[in-house]
N, C-alpha and C. Protein backbone atom coordinates (compact mmCIF):
# COMPACT_ATOMS: atom_id res chain seq x y z
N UNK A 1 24.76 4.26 12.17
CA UNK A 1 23.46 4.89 12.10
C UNK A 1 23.00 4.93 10.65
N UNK A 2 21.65 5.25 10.48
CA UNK A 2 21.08 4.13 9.00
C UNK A 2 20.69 5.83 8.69
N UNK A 3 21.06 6.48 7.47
CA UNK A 3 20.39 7.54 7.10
C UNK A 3 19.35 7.12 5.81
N UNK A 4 18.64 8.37 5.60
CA UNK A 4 17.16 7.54 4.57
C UNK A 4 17.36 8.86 4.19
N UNK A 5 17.10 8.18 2.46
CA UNK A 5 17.25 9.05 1.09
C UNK A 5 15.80 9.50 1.47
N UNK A 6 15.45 10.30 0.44
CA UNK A 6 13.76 11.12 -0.04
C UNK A 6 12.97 9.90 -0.26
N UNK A 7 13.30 8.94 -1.05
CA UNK A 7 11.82 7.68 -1.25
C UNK A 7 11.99 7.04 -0.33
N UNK A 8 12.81 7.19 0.68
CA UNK A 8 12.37 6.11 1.45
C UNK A 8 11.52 6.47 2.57
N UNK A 9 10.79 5.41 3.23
CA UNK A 9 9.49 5.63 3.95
C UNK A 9 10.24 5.24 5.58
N UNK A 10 9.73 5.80 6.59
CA UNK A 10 10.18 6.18 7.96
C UNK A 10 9.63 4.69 8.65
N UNK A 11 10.37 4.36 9.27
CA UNK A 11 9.99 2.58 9.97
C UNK A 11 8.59 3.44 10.75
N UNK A 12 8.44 3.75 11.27
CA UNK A 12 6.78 4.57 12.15
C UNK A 12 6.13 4.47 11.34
N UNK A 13 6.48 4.80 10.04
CA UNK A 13 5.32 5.25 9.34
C UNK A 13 5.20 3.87 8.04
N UNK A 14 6.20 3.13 8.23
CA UNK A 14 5.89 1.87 7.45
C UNK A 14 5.07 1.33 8.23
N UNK A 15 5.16 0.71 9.58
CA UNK A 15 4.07 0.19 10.47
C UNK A 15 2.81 0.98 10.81
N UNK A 16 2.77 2.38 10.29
CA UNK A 16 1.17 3.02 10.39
C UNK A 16 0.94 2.32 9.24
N UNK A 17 1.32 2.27 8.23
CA UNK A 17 0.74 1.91 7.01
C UNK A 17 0.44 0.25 6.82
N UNK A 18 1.10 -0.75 7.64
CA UNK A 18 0.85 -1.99 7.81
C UNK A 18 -0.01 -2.21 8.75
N UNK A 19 -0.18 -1.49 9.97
CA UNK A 19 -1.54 -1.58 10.96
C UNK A 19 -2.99 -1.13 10.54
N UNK A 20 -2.77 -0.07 9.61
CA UNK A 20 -3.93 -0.03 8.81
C UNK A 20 -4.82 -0.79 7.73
N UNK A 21 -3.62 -1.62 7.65
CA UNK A 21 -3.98 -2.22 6.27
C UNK A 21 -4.16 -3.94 6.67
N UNK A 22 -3.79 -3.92 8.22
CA UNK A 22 -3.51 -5.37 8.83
C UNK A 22 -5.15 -5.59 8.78
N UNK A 23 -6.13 -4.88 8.88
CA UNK A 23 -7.53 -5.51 9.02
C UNK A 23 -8.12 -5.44 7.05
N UNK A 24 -7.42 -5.46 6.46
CA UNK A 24 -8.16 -5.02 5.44
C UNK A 24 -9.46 -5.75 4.76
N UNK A 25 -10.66 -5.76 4.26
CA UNK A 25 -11.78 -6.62 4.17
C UNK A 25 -11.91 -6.72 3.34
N UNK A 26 -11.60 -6.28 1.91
CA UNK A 26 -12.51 -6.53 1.07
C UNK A 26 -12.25 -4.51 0.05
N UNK A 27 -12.69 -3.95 1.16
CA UNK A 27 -12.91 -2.78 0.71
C UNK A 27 -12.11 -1.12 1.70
N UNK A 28 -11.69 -0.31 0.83
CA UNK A 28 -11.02 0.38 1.64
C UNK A 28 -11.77 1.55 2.78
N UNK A 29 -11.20 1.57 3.84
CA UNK A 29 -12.18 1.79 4.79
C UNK A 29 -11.63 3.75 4.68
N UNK A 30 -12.22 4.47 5.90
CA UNK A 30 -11.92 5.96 5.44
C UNK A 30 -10.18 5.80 5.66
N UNK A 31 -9.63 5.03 6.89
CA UNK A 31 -8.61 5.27 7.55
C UNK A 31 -7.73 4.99 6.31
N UNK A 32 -7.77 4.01 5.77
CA UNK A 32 -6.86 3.80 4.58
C UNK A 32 -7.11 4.48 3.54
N UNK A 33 -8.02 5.02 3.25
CA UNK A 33 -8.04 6.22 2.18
C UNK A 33 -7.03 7.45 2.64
N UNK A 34 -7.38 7.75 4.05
CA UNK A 34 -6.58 8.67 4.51
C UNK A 34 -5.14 8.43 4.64
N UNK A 35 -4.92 7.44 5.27
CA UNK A 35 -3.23 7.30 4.82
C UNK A 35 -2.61 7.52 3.42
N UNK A 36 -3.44 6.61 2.55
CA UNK A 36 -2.88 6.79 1.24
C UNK A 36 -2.86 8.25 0.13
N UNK A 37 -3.59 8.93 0.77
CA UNK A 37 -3.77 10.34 0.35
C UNK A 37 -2.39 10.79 0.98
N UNK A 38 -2.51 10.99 2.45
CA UNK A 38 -1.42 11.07 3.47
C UNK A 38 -0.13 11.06 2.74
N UNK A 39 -0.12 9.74 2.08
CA UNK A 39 1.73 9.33 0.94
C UNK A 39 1.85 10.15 0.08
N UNK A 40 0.38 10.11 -0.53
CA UNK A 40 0.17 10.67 -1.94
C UNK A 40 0.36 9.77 -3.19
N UNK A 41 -0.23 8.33 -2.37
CA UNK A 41 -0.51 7.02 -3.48
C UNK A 41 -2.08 7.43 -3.82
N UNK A 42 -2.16 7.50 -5.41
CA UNK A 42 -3.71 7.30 -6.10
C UNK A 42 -4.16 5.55 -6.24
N UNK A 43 -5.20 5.60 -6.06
CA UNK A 43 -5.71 3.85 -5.99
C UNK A 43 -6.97 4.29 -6.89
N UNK A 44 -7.63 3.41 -7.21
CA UNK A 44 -8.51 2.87 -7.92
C UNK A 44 -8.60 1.56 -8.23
N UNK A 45 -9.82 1.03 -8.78
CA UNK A 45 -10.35 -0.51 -8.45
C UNK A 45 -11.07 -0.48 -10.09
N UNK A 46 -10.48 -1.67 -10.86
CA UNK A 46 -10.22 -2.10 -12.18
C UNK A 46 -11.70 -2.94 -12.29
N UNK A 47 -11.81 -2.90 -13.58
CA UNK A 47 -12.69 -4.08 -14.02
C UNK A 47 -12.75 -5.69 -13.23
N UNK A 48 -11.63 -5.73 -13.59
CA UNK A 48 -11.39 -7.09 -12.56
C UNK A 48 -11.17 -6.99 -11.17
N UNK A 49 -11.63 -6.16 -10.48
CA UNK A 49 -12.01 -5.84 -9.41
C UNK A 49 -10.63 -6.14 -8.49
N UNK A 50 -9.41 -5.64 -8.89
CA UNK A 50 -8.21 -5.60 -8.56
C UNK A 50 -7.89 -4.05 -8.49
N UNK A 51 -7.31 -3.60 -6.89
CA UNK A 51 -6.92 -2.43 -6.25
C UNK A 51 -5.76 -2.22 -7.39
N UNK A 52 -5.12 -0.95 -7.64
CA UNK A 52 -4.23 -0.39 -8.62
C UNK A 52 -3.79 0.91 -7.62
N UNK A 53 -2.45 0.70 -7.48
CA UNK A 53 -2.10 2.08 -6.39
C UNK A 53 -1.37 2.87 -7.61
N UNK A 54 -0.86 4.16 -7.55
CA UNK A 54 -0.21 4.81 -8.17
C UNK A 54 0.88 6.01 -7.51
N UNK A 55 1.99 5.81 -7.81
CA UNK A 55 2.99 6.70 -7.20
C UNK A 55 3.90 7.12 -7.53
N UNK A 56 3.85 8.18 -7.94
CA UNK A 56 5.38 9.08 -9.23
C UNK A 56 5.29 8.31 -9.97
N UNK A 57 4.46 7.59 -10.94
CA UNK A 57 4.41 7.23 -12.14
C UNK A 57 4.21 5.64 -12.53
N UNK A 58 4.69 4.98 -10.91
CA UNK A 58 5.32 3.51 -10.78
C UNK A 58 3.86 2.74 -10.13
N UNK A 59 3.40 1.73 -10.58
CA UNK A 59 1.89 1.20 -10.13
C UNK A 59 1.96 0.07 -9.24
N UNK A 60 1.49 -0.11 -8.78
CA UNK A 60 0.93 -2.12 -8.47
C UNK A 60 -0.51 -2.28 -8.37
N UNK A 61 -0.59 -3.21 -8.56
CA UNK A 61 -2.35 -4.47 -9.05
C UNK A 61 -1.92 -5.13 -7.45
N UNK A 62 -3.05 -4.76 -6.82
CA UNK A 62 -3.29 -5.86 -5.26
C UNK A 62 -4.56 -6.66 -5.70
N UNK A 63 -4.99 -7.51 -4.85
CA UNK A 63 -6.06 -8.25 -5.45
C UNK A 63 -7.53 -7.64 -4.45
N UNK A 64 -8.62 -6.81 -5.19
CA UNK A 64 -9.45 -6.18 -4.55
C UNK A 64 -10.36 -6.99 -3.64
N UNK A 65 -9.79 -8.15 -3.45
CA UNK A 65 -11.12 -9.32 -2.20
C UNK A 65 -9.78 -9.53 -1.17
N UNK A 66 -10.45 -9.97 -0.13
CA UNK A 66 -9.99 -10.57 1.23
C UNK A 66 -10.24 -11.78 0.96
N UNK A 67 -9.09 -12.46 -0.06
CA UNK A 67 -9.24 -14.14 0.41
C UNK A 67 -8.72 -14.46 1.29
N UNK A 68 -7.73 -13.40 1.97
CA UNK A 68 -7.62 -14.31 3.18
C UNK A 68 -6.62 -13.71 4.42
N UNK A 69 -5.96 -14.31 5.55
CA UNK A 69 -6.18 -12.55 6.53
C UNK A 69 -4.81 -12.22 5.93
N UNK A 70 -3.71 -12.44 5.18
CA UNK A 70 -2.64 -12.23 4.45
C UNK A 70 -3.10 -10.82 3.94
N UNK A 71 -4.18 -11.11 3.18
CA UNK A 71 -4.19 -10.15 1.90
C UNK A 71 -3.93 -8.42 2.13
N UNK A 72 -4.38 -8.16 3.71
CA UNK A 72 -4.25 -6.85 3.99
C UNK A 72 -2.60 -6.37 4.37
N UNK A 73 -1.85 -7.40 4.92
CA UNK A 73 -0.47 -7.45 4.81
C UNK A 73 0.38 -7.40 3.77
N UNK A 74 0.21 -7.84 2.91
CA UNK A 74 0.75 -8.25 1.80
C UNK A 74 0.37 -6.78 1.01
N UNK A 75 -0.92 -6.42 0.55
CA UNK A 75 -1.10 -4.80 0.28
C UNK A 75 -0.24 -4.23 1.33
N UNK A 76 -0.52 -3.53 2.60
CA UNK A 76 1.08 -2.82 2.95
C UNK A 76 2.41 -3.15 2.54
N UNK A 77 3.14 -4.62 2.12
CA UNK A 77 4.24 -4.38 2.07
C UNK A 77 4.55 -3.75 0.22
N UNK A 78 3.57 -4.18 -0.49
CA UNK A 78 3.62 -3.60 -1.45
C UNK A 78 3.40 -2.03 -1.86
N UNK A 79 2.75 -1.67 -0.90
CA UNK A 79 2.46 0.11 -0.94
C UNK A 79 3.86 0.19 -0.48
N UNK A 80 4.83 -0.18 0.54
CA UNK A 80 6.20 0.50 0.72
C UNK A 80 6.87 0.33 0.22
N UNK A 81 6.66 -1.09 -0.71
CA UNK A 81 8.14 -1.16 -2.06
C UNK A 81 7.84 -0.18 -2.73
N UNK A 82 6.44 0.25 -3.22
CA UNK A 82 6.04 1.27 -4.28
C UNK A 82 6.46 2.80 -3.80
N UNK A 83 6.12 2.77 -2.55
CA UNK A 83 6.83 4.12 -1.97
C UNK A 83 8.48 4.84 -2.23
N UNK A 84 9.03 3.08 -1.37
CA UNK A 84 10.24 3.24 -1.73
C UNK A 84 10.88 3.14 -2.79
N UNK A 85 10.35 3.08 -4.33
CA UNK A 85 10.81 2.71 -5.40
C UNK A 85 11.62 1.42 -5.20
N UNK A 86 11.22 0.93 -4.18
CA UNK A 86 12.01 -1.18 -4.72
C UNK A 86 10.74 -1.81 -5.37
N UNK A 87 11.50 -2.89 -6.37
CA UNK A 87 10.96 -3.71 -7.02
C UNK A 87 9.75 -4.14 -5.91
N UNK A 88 8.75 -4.70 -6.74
CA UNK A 88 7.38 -4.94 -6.38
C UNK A 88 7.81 -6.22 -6.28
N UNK A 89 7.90 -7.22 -5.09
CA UNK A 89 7.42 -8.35 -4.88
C UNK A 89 6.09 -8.90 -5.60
N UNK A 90 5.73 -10.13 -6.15
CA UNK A 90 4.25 -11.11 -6.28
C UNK A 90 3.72 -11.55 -5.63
């Protein structure tokens, strides 16, 4: 049986956070604001129009457009490395 430290994020609640983020467009909708409050990740959107999450101190740069239907996947798996304190995949 698999026990989970404090950073780590609950498999339910890794896939709320990847189903939300599976439609992502372009721009963050209320539902994903609300999750990410929910974690207690801060985001904001840079000059270069690149998403910036923030969490206990540790960041990632997502890319703020939908080039393509990846891009909303790829933001969830990076919000749970950031959650979980693992290294940030590129």
């Amino acid at each position: 049986m698999r026990t989970y430290n404090e950073s780590a994020i609950l498999p339910k609640d890794a896939k709320r956070l990847k189903d939300v983020f599976r439609d992502y467009s372009g721009k963050l909708t209320k539902g994903q604001k609300r999750i990410l409050d929910d974690f207690g990740v801060s985001y904001s959107l840079n000059q270069q129009n690149h998403l910036c999450f923030l969490y206990q101190g540790r960041q990632v740069l997502c890319s703020g457009t939908s080039g393509d239907w990846r891009n909303g996947r790829n933001i969830a798996t990076k919000l749970v490395q950031l959650i979980e304190g693992k290294p940030i995949s590129r």
